[in-house]
C-alpha atoms as a PDB file:
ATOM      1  CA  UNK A   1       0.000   0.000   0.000  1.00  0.00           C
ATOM      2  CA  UNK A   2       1.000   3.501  -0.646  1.00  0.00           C
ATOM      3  CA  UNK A   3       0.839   6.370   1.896  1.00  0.00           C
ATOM      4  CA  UNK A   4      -1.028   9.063   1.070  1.00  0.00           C
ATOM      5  CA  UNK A   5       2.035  11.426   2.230  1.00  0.00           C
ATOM      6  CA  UNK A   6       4.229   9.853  -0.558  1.00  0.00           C
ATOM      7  CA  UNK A   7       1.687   9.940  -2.782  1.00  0.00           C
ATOM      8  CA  UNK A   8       1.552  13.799  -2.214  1.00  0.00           C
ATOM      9  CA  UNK A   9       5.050  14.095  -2.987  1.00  0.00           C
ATOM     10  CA  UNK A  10       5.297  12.025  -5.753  1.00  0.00           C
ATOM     11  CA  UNK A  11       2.013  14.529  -7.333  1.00  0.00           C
ATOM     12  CA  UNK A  12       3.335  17.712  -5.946  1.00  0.00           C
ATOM     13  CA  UNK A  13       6.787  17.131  -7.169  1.00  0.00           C
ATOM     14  CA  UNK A  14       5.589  16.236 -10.995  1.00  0.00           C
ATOM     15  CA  UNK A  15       3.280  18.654 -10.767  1.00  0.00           C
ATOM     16  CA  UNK A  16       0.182  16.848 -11.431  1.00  0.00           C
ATOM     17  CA  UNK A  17      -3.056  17.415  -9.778  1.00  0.00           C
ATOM     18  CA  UNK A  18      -4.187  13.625  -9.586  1.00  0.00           C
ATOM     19  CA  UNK A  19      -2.919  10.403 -10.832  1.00  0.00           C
ATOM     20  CA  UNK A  20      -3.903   6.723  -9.588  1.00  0.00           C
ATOM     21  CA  UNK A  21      -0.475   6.014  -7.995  1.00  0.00           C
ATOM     22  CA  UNK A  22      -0.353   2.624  -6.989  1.00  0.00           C
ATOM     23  CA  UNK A  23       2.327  -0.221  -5.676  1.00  0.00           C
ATOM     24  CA  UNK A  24       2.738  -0.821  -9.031  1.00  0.00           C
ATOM     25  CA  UNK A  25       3.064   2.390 -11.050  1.00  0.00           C
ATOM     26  CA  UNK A  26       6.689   2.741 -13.006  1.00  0.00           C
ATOM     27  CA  UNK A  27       7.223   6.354 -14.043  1.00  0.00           C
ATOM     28  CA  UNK A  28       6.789   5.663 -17.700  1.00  0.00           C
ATOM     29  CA  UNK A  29       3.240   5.204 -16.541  1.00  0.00           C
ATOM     30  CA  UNK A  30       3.528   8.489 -15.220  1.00  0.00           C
ATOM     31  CA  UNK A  31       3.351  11.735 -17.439  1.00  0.00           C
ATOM     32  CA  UNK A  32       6.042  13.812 -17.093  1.00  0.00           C
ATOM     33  CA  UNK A  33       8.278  11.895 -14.834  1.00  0.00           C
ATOM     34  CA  UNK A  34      11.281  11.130 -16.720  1.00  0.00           C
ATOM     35  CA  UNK A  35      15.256  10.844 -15.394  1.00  0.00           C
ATOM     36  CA  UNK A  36      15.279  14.430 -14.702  1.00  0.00           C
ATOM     37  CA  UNK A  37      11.875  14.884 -12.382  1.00  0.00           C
ATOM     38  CA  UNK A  38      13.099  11.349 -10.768  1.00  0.00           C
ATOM     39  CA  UNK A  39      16.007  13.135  -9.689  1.00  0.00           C
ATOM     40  CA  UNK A  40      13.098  15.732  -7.899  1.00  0.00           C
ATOM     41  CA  UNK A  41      11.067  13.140  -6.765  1.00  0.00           C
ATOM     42  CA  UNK A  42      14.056  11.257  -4.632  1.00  0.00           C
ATOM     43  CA  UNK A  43      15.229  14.505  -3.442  1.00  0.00           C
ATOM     44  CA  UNK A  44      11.596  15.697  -2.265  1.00  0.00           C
ATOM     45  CA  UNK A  45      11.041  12.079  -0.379  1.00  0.00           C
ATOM     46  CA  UNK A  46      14.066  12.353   0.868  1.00  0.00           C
ATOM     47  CA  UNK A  47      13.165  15.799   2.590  1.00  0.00           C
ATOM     48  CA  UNK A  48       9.659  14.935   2.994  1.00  0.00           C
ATOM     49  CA  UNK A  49      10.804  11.807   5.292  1.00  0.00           C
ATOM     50  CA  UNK A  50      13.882  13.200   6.754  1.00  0.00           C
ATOM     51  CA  UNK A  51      15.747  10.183   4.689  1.00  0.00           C
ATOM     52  CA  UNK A  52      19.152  10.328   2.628  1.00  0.00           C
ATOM     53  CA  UNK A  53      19.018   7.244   0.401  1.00  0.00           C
ATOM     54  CA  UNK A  54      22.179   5.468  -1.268  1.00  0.00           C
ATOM     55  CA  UNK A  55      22.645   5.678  -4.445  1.00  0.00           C
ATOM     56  CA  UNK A  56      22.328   1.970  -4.947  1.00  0.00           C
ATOM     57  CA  UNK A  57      19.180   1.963  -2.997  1.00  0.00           C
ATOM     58  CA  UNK A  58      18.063   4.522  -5.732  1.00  0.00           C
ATOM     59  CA  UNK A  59      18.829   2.631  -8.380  1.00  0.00           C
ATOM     60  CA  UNK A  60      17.129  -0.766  -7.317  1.00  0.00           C
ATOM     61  CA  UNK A  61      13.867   1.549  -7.164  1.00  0.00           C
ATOM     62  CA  UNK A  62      11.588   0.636  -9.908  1.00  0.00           C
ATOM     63  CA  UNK A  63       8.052   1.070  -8.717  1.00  0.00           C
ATOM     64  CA  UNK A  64       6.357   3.095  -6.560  1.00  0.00           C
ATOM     65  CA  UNK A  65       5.728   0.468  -4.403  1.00  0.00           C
ATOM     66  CA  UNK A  66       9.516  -0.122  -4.284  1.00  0.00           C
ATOM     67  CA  UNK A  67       9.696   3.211  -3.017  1.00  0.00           C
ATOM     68  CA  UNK A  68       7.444   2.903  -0.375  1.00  0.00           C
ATOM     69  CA  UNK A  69       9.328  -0.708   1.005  1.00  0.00           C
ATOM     70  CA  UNK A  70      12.698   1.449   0.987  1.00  0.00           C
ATOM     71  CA  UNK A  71      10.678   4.098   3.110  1.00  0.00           C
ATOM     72  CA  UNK A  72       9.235   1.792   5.224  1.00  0.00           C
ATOM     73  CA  UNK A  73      13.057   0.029   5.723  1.00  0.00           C
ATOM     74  CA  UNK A  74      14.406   3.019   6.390  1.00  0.00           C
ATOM     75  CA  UNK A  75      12.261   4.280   8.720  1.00  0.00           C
ATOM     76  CA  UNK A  76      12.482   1.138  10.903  1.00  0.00           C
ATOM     77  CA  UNK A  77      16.213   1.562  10.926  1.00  0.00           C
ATOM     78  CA  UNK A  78      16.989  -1.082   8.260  1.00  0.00           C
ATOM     79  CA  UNK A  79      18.887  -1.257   5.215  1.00  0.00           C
ATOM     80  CA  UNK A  80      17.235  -1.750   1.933  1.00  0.00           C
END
């Protein structure tokens, strides 16, 4: 499941007034989020969360839902 808090981000950050994110959204489901907004969308979840993710963490995200596990680990004090 996807918190509505990253879900926020995600919109506010691509600037999009609605979009059904889900668990399984890629961003090439997702107008306007290409490499460049990605870039804005990590940076805003990790301000948004208080987070700094590693780069390899980053690059094993390919979902939303991915995002949210990697939240979820790192808020719990693990490693993803």
């Amino acid at each position: 499941m996807i918190s509505e808090r990253l879900k926020r981000v995600i919109l506010r950050e691509l600037e999009l007034e609605e979009f059904p994110l889900t668990a399984d959204t890629v961003a090439a489901d997702v107008p306007g989020w290409d490499s460049l907004s990605h870039v804005r969308v990590i940076d805003a979840v990790e301000a948004e969360f208080q987070l700094r993710f590693r780069s390899l963490e980053i690059l094993r995200v390919r979902s939303v839902g991915d995002l949210q596990r990697l939240i979820d680990a790192r808020q719990l004090g693990r490693t993803a």
